[in-house]
Protein backbone atom coordinates (compact mmCIF):
# COMPACT_ATOMS: atom_id res chain seq x y z
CA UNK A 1 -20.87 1.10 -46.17
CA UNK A 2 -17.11 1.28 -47.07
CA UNK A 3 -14.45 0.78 -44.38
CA UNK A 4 -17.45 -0.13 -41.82
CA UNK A 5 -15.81 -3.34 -40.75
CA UNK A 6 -13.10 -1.33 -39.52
CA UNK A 7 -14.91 0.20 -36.62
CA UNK A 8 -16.04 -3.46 -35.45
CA UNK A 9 -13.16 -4.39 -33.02
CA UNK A 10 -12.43 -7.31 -31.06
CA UNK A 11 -10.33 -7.30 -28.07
CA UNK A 12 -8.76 -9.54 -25.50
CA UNK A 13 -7.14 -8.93 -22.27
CA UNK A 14 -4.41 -10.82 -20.37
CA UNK A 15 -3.39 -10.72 -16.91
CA UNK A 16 0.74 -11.55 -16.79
CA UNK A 17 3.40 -11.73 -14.22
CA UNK A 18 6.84 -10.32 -14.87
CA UNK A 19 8.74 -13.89 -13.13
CA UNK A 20 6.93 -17.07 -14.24
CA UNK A 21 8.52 -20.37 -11.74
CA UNK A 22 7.77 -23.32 -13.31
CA UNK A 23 5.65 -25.42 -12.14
CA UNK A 24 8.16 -28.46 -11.88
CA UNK A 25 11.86 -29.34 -10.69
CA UNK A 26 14.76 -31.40 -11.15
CA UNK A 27 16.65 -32.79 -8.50
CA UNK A 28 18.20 -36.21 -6.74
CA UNK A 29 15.71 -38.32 -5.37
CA UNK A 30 14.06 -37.97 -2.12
CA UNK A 31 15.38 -34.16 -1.18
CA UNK A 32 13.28 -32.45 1.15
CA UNK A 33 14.23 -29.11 -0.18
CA UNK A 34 14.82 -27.60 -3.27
CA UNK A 35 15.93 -23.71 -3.95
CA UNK A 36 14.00 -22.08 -6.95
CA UNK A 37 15.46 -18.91 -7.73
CA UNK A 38 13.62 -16.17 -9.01
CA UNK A 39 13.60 -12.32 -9.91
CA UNK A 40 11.33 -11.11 -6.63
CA UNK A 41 8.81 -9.68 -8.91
CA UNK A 42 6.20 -12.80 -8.77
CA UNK A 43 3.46 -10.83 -7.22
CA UNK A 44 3.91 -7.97 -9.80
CA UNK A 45 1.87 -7.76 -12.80
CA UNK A 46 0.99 -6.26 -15.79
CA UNK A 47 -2.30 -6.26 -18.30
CA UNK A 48 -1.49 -6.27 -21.84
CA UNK A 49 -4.73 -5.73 -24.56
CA UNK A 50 -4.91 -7.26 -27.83
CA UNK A 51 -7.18 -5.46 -30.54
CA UNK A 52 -8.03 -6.57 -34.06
CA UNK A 53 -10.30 -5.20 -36.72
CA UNK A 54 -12.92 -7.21 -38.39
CA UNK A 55 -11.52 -6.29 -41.73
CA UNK A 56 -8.13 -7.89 -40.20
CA UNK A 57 -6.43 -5.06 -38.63
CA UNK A 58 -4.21 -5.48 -35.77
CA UNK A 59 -4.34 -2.55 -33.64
CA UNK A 60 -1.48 -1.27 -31.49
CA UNK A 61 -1.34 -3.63 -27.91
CA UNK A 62 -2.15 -1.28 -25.32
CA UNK A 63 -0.48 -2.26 -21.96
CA UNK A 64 -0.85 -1.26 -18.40
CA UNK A 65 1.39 -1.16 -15.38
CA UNK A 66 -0.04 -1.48 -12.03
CA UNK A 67 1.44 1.09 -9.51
CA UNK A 68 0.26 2.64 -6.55
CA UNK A 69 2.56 5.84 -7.22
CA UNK A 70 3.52 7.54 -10.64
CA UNK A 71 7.56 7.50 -11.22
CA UNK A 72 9.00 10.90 -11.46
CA UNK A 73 10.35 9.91 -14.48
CA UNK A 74 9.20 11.80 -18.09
CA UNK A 75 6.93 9.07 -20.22
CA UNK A 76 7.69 8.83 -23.75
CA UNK A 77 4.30 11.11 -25.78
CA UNK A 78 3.23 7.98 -27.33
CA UNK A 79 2.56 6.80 -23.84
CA UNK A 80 -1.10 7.16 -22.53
């Protein structure tokens, strides 16, 4: 059986945002507000998939984009 631990894959997946706030601020003592400024896109998000052969490997991350329309634009051939 040679090159059969190539076909054995293991993959994750990963949900990610493209604006990350953190999750704590610095500020004077006892304000009652504080401004966090961010890009807007914090309910935007992508899924990114990490592959890897048993034999060790890595395979090429394969990424989607949520939309609800396709852009006009031409995609590159390489993307699916």
């Amino acid at each position: 059986m040679y090159g059969a631990l190539g076909y054995i894959i293991n993959s994750q997946w990963k949900e990610a945002t493209f604006d990350i706030p953190y999750s704590s601020t610095v500020d004077r003592k006892g304000e009652k507000t504080i401004t966090m400024k961010t890009t807007g896109n914090d309910k935007n998000r992508f899924t990114v998939m990490l592959a890897v052969t048993a034999d060790g490997q890595k395979l090429t991350p394969y990424v989607v984009f949520k939309r609800k329309t396709m852009p006009k634009e031409i995609f590159n051939k390489r993307c699916i």
